[in-house]
N, C-alpha and C. Protein backbone atom coordinates (compact mmCIF):
# COMPACT_ATOMS: atom_id res chain seq x y z
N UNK A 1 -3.51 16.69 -36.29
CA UNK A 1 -2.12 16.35 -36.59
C UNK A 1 -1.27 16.48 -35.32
N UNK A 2 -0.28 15.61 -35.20
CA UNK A 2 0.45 15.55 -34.28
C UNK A 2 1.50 16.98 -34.20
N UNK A 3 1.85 17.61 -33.18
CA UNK A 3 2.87 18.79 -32.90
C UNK A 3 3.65 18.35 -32.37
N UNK A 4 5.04 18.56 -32.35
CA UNK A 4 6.61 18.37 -31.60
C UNK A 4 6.78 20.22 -31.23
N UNK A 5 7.02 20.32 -30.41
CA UNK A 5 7.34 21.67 -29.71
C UNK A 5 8.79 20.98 -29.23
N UNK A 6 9.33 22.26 -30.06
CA UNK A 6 10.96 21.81 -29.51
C UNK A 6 11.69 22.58 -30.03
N UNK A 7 13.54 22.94 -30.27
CA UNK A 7 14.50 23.91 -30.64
C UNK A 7 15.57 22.77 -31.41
N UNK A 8 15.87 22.88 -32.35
CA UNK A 8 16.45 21.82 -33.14
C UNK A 8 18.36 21.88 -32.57
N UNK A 9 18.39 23.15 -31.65
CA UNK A 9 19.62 22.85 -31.49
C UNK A 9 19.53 21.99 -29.77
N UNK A 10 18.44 21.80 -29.26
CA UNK A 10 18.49 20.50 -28.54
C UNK A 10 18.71 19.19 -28.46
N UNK A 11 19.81 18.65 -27.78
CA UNK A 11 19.86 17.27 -28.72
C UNK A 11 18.84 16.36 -28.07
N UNK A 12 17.67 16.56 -27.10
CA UNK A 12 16.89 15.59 -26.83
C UNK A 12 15.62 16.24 -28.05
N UNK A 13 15.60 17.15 -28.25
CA UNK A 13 14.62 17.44 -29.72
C UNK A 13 15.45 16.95 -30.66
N UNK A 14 16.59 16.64 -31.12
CA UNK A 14 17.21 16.42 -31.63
C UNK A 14 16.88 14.47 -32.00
N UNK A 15 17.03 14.32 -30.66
CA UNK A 15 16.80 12.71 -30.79
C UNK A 15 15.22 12.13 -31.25
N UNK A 16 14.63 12.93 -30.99
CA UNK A 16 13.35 12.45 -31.31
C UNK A 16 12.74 12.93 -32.85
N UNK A 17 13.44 14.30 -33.53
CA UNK A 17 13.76 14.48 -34.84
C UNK A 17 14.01 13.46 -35.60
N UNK A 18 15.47 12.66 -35.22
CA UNK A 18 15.69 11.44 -35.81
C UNK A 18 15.16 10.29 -36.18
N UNK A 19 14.61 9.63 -34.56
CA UNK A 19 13.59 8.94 -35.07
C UNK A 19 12.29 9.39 -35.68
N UNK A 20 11.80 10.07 -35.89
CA UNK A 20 10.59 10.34 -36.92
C UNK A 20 11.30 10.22 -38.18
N UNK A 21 12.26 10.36 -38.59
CA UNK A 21 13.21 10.14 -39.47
C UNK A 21 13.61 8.72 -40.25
N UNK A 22 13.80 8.32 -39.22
CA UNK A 22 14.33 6.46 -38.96
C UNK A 22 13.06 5.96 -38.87
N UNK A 23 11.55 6.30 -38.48
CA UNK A 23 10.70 5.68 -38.68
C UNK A 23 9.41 6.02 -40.05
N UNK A 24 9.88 7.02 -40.67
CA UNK A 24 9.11 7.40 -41.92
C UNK A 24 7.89 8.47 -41.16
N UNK A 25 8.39 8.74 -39.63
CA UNK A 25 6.90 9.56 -39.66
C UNK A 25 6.82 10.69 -39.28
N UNK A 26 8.00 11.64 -39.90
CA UNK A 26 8.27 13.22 -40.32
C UNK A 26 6.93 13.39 -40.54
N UNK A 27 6.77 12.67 -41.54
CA UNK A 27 5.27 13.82 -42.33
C UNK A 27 4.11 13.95 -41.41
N UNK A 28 4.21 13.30 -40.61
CA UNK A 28 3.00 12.48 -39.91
C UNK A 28 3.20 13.86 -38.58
N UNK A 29 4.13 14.65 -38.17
CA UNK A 29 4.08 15.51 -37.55
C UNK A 29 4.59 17.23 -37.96
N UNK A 30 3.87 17.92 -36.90
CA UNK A 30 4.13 19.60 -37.62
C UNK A 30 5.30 20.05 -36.05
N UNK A 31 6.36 19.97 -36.34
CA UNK A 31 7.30 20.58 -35.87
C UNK A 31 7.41 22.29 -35.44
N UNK A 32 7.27 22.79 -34.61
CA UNK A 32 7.12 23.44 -33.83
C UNK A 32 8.02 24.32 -33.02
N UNK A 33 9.16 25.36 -33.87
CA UNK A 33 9.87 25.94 -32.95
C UNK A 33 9.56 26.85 -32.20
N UNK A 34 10.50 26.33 -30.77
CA UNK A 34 9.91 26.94 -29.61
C UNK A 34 11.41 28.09 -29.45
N UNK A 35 11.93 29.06 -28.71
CA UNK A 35 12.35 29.80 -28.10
C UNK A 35 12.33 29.59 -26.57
N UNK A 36 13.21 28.88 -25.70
CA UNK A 36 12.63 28.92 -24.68
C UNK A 36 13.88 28.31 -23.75
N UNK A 37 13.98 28.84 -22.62
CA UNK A 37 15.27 28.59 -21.52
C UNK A 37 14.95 28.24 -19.89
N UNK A 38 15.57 27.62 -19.29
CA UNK A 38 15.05 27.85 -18.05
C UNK A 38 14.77 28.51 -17.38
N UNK A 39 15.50 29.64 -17.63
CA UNK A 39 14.83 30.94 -16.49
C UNK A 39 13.41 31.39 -17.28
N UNK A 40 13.20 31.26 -18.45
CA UNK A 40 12.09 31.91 -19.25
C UNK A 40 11.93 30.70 -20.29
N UNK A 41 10.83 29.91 -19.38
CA UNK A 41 10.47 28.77 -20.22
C UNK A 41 9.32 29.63 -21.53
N UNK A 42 9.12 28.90 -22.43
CA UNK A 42 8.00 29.40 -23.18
C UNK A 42 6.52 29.59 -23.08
N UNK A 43 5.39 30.04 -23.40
CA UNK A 43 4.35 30.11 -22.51
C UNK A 43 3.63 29.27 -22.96
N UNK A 44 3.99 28.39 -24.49
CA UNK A 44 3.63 27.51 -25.12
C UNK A 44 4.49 25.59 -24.51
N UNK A 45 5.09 25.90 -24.24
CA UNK A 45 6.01 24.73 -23.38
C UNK A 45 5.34 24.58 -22.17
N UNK A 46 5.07 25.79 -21.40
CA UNK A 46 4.55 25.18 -20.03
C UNK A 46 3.56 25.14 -20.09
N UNK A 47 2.17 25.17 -21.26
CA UNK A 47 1.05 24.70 -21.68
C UNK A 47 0.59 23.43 -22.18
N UNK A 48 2.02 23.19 -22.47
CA UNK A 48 2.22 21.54 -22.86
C UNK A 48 2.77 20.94 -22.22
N UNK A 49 3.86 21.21 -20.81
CA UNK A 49 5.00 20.00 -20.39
C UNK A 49 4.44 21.11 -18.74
N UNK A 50 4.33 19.55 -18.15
CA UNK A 50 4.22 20.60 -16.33
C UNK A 50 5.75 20.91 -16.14
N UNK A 51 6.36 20.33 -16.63
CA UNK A 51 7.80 20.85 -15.99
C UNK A 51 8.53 21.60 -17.05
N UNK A 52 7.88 22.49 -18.17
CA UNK A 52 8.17 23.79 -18.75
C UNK A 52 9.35 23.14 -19.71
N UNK A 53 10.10 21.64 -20.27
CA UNK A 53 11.02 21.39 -21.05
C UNK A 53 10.30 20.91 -22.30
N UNK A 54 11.68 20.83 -23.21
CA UNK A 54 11.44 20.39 -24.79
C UNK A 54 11.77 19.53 -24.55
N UNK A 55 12.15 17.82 -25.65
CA UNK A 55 10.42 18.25 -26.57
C UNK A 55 9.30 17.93 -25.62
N UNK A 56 8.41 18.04 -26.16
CA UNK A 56 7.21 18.13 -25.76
C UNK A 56 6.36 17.51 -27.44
N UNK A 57 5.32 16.31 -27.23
CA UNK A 57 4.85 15.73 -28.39
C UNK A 57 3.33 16.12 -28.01
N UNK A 58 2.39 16.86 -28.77
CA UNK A 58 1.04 17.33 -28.65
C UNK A 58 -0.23 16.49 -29.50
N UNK A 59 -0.70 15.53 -28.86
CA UNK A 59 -1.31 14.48 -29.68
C UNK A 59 -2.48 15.33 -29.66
N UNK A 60 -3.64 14.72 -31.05
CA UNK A 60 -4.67 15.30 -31.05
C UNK A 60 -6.08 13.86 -30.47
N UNK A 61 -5.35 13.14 -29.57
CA UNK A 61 -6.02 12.16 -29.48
C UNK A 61 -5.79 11.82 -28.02
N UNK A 62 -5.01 12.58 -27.47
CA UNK A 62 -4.49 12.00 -26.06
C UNK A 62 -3.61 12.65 -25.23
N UNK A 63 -3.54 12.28 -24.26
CA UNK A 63 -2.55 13.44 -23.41
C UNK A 63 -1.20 14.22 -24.39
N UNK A 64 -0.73 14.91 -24.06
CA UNK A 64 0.74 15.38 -24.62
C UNK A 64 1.63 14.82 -23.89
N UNK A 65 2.85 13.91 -24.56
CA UNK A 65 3.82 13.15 -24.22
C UNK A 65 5.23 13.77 -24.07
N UNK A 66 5.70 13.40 -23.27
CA UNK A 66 6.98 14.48 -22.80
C UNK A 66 7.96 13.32 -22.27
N UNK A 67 9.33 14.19 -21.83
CA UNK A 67 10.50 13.46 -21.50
C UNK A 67 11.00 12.56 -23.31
N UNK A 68 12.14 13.12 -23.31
CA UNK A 68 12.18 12.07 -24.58
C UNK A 68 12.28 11.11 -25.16
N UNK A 69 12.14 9.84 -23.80
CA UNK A 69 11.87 8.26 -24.23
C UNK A 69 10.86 8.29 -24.55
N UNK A 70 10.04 8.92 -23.62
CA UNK A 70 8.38 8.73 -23.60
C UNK A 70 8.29 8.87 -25.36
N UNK A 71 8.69 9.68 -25.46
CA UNK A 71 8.00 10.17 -27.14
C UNK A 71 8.95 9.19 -28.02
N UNK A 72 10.00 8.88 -28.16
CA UNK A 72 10.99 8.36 -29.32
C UNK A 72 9.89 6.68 -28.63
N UNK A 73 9.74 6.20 -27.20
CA UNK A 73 9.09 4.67 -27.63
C UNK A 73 7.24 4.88 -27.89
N UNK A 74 7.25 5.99 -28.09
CA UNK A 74 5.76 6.28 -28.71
C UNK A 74 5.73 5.92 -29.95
N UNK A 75 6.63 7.24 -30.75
CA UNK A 75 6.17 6.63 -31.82
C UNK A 75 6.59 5.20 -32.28
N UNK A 76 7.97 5.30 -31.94
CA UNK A 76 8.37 3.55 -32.76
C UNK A 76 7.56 2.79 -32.42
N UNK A 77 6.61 2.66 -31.48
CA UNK A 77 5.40 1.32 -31.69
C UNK A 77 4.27 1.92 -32.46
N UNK A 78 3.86 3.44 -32.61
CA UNK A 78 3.11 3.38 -33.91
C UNK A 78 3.74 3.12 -35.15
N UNK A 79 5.20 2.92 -35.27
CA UNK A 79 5.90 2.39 -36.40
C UNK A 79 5.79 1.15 -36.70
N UNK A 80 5.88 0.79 -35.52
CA UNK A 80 6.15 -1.09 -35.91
C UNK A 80 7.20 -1.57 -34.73
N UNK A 81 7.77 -0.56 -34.20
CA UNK A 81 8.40 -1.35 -32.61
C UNK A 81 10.07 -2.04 -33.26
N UNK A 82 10.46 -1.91 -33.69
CA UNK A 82 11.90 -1.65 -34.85
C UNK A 82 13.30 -1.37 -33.55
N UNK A 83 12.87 0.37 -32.59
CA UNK A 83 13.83 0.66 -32.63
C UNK A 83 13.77 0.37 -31.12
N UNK A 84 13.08 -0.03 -30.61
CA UNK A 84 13.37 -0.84 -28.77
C UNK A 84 13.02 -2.73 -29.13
N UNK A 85 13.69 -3.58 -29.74
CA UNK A 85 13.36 -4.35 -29.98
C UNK A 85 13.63 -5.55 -28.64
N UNK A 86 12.62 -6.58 -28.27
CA UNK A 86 12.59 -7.47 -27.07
C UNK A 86 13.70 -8.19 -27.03
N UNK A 87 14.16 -8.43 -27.77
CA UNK A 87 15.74 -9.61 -27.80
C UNK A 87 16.61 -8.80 -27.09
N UNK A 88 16.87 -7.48 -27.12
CA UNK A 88 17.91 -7.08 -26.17
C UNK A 88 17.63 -5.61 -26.21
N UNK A 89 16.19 -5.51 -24.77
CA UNK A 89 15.68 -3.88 -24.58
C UNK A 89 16.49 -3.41 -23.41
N UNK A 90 16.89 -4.41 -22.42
CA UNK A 90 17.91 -3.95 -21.88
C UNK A 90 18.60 -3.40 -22.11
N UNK A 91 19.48 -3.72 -23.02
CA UNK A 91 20.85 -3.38 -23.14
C UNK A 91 20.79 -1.95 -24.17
N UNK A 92 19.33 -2.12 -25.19
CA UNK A 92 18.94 -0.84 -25.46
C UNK A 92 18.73 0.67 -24.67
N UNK A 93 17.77 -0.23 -23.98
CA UNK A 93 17.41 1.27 -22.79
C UNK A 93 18.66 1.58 -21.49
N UNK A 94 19.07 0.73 -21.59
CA UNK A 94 20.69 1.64 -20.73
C UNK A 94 21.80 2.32 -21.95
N UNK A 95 21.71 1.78 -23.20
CA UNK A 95 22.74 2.81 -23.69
C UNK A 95 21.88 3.90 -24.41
N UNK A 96 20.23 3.95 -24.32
CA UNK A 96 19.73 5.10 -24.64
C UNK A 96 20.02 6.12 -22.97
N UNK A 97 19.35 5.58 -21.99
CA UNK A 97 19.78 6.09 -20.71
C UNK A 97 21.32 6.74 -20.43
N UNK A 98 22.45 6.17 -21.05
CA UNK A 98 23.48 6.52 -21.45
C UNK A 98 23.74 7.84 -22.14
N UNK A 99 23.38 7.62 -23.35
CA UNK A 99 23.09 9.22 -24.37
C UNK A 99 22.28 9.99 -23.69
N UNK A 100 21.62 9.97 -22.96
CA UNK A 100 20.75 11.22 -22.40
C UNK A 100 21.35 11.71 -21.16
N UNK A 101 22.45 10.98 -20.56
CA UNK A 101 22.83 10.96 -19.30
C UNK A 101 24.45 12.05 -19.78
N UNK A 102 24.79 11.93 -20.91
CA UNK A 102 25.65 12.46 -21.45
C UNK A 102 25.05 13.74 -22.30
N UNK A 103 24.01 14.02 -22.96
CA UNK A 103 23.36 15.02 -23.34
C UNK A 103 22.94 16.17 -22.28
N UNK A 104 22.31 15.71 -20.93
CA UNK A 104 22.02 16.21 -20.02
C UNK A 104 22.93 17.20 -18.77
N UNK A 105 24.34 16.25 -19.24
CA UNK A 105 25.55 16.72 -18.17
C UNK A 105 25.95 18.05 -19.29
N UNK A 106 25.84 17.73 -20.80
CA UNK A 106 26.92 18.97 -21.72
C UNK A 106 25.88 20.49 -21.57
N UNK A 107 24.54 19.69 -21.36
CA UNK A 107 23.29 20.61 -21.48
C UNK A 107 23.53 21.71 -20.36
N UNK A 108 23.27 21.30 -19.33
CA UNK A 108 23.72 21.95 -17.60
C UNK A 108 25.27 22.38 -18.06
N UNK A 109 25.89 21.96 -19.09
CA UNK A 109 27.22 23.23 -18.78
C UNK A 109 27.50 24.43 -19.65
N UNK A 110 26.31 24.08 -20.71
CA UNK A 110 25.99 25.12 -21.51
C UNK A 110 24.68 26.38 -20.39
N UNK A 111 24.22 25.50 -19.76
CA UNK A 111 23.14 26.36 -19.19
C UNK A 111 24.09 27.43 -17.78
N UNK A 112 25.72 26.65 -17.23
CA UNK A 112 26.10 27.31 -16.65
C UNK A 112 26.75 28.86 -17.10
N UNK A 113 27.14 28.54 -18.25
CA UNK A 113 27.34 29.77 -19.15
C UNK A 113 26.01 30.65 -19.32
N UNK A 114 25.35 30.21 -19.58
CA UNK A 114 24.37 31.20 -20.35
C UNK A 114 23.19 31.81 -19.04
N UNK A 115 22.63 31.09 -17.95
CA UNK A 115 21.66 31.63 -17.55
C UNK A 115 22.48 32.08 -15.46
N UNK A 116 23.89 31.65 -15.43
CA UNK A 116 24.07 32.45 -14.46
C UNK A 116 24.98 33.41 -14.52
N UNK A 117 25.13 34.31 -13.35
CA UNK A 117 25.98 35.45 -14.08
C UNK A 117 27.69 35.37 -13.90
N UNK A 118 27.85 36.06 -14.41
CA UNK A 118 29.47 35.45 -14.92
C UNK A 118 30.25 35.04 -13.24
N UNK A 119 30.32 35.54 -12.22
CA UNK A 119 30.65 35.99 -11.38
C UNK A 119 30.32 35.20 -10.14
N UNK A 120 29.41 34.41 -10.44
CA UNK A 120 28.65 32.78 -9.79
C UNK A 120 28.60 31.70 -10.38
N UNK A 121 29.34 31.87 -11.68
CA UNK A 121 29.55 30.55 -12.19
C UNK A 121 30.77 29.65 -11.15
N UNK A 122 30.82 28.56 -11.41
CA UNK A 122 30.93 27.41 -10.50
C UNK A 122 32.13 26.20 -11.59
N UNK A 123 32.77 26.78 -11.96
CA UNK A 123 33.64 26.44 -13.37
C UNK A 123 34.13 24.62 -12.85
N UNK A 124 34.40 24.64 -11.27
CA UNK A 124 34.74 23.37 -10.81
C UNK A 124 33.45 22.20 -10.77
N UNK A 125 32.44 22.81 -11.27
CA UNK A 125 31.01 22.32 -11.16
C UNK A 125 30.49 21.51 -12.65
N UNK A 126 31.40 22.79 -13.82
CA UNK A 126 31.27 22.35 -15.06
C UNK A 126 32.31 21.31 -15.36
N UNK A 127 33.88 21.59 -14.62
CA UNK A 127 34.20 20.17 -15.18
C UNK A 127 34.23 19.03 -14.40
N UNK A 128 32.79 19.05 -13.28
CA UNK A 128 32.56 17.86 -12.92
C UNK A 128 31.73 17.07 -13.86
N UNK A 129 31.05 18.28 -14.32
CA UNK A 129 29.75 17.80 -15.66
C UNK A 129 31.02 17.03 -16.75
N UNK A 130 31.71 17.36 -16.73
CA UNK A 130 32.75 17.51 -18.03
C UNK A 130 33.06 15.43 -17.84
N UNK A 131 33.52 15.92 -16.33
CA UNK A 131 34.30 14.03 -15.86
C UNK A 131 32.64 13.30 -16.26
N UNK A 132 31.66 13.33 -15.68
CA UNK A 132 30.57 12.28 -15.80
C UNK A 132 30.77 12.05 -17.70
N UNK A 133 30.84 12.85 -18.30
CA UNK A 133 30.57 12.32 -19.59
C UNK A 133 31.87 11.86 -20.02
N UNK A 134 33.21 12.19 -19.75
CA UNK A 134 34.00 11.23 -20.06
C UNK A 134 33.90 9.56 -19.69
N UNK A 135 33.56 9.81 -18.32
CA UNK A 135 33.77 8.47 -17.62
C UNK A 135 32.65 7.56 -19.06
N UNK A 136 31.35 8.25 -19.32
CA UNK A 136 30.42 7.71 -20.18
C UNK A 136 31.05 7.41 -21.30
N UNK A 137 31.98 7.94 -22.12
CA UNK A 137 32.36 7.97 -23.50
C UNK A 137 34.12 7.20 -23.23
N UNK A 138 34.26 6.92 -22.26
CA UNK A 138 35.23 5.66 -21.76
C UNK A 138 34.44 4.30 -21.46
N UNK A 139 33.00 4.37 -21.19
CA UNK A 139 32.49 3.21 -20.67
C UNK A 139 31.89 2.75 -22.42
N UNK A 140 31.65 3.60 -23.26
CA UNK A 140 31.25 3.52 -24.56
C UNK A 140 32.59 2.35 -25.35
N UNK A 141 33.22 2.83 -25.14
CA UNK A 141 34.59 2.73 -26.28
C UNK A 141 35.03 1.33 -25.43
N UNK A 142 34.77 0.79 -24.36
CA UNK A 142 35.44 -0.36 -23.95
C UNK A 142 34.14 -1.58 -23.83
N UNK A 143 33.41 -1.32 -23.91
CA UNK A 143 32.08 -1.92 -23.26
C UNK A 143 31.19 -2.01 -24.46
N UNK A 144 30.75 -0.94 -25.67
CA UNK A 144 29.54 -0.93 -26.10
C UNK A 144 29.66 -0.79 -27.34
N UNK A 145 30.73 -0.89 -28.16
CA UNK A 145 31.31 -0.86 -29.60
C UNK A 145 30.82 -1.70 -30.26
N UNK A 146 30.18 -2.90 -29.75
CA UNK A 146 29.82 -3.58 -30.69
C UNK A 146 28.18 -3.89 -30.66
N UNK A 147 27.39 -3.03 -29.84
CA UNK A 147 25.93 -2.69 -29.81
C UNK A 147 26.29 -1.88 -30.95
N UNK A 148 26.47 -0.73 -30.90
CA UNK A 148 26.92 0.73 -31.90
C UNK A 148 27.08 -0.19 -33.28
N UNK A 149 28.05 -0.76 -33.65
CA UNK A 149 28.03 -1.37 -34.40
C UNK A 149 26.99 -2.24 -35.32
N UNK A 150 26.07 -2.52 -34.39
CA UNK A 150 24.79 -3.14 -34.84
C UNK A 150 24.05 -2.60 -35.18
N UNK A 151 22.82 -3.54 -35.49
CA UNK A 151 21.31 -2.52 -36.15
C UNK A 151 21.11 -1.10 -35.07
N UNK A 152 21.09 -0.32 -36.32
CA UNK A 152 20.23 0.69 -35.31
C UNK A 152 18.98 0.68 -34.43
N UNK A 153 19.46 1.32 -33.21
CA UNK A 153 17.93 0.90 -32.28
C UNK A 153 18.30 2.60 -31.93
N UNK A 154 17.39 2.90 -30.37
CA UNK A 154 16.97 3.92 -29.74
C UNK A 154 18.00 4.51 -28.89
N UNK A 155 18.90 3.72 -28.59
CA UNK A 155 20.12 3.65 -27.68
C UNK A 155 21.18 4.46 -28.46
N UNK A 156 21.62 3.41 -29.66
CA UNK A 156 22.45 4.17 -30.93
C UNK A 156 22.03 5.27 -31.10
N UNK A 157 20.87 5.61 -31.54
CA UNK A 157 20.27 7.04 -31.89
C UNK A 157 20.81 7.98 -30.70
N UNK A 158 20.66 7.40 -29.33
CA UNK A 158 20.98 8.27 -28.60
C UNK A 158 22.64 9.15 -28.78
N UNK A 159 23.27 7.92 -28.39
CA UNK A 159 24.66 7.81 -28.48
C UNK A 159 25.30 9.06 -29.65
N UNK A 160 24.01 8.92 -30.80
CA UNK A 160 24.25 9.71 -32.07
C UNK A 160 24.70 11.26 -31.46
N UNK A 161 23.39 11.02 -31.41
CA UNK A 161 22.46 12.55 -31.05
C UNK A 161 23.65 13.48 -30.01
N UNK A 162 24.18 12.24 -28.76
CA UNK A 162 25.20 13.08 -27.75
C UNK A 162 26.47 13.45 -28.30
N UNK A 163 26.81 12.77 -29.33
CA UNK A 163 28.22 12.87 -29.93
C UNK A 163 27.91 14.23 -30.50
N UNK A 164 26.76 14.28 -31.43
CA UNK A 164 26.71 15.49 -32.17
C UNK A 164 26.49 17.00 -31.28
N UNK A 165 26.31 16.72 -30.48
CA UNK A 165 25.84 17.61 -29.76
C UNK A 165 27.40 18.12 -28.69
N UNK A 166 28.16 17.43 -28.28
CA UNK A 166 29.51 17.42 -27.64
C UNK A 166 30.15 18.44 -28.90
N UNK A 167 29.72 18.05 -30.17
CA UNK A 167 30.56 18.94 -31.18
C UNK A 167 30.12 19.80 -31.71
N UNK A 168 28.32 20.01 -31.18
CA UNK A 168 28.03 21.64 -31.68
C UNK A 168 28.49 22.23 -30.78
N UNK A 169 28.06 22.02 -29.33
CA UNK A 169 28.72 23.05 -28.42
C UNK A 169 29.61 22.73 -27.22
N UNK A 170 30.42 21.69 -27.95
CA UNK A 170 31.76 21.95 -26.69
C UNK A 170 33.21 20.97 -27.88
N UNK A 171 33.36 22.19 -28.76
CA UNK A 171 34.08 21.49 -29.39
C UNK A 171 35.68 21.21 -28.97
N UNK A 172 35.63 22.41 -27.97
CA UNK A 172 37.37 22.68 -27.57
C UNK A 172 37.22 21.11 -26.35
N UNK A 173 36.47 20.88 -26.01
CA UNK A 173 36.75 19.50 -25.39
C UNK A 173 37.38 18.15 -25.48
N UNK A 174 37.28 18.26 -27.31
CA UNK A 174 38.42 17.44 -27.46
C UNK A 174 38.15 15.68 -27.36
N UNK A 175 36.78 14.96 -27.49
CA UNK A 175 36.08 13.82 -26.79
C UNK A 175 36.60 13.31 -27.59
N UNK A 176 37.48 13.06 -28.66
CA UNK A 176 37.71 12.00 -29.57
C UNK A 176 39.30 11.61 -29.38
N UNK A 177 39.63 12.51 -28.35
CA UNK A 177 41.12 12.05 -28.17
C UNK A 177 41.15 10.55 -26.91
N UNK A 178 42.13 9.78 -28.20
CA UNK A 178 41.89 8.39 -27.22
C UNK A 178 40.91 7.67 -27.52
N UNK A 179 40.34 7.67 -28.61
CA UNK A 179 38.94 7.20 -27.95
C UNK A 179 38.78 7.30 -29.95
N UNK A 180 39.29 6.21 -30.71
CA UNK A 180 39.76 6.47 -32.31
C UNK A 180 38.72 5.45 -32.54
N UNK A 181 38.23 4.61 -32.44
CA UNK A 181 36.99 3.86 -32.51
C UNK A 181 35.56 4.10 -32.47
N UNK A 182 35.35 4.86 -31.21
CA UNK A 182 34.10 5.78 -31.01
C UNK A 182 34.49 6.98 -31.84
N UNK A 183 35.31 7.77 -32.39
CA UNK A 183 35.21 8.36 -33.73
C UNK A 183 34.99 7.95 -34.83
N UNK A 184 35.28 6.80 -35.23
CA UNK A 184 35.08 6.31 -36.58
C UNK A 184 33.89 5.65 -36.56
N UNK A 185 33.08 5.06 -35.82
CA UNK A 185 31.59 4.64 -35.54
C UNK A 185 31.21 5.92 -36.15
N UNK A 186 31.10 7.31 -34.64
CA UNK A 186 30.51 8.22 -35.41
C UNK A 186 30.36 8.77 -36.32
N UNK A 187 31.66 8.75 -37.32
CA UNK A 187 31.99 9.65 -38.78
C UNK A 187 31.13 9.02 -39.56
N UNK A 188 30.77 7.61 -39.48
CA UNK A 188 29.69 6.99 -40.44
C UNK A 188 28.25 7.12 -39.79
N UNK A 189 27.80 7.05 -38.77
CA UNK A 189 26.93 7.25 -38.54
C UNK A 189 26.54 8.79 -38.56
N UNK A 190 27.35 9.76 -38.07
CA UNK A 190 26.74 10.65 -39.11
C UNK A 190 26.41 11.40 -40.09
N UNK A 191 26.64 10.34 -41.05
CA UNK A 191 26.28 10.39 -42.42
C UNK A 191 24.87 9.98 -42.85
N UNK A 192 24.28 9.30 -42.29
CA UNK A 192 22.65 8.56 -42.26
C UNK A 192 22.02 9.89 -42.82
N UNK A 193 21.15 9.40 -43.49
CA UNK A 193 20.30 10.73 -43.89
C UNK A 193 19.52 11.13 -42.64
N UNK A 194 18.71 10.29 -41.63
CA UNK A 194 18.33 11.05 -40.59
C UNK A 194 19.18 12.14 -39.59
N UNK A 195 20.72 11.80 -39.62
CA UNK A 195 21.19 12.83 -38.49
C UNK A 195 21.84 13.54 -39.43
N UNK A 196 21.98 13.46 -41.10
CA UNK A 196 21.94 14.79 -41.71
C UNK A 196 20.99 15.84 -41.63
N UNK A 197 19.44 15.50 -42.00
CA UNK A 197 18.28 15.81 -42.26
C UNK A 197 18.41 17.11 -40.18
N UNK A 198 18.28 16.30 -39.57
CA UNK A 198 18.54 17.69 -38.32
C UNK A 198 19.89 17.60 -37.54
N UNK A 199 20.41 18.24 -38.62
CA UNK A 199 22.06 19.00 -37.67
C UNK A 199 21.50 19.91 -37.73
N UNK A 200 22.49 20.21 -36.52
CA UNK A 200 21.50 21.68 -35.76
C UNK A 200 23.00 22.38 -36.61
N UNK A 201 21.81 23.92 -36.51
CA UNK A 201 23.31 25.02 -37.65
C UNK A 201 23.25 25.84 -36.41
């Protein structure tokens, strides 16, 4: 059976939760919480991923798949290939590249809090992290409203996954001011039973 090693309050475990979700193939894997940070990766993570991150996908047939495109365009072609579809993978894989590029900046400013010490934090560092994801969630709201709008693909999922994640842990940020369109996309989208099924608590 397939393993996902991962922390559900990650939103790149998070994203790949979903699609197993969006593709019917939850059952089809045993989910796997890990405990695990950068300074003290897990001893089970860096047995599975050379570079010690979640998720991490543990096939019983083939290498273990890591980084979280790798795994979200894994399985969707053992699905049926649905959520990177050829008519427009471009424009898919830059607004999935997008959500991870915005997941990745909130990630590093949660990690500036937590793994350096109070006294070397770099606060002008976090709200540079802070500007890259605005500039992203300004390039969203003028540019990409009407991908979002469309069938769900891998990109949307992403987009999901970063919104939700901006509001587990950086809620005093405030991303919806200005920006009344890319809120109301999200309020319905996350309602889907997949990005009910893993909100992180």
């Amino acid at each position: 059976m397939y393993q996902l090693l991962g922390n559900p309050a990650s939103p790149f475990v998070r994203k790949v939760r979903v699609v197993l979700e969006e593709t019917g193939l939850a059952g089809d894997v045993e989910q796997i919480l890990v405990a695990t940070t950068p300074t003290a990766p897990a001893a089970e993570v860096t047995a599975a991923h050379a570079l010690g991150k979640i998720p991490a996908l543990i096939r019983p047939d083939g290498c273990t798949l890591y980084d979280s495109r790798v795994i979200t365009r894994y399985l969707d072609a053992r699905a049926g290939g649905r959520l990177y579809p050829a008519s427009h993978i471009w424009e898919t894989l830059t607004l999935e590249a997008t959500g991870d590029g915005i997941m990745e900046a909130a990630v590093l400013m949660v990690y500036e809090g937590r793994c350096r010490p109070e006294d070397k934090q770099d606060h002008g560092w976090v709200d540079a992290q802070w500007g890259k994801i605005e500039n992203a969630l300004d390039a969203l709201t003028a540019r990409w409203m009407s991908h979002l709008a469309g069938p769900v693909d891998a990109g949307v999922i992403a987009i999901g996954c970063a919104l939700g994640y901006l509001d587990f842990r950086h809620p005093d940020r405030e991303w919806r001011m200005d920006r009344d369109g890319l809120d109301d996309w999200f309020a319905a989208f996350a309602e889907r039973d997949a990005m009910k099924a893993t909100r992180p608590v």
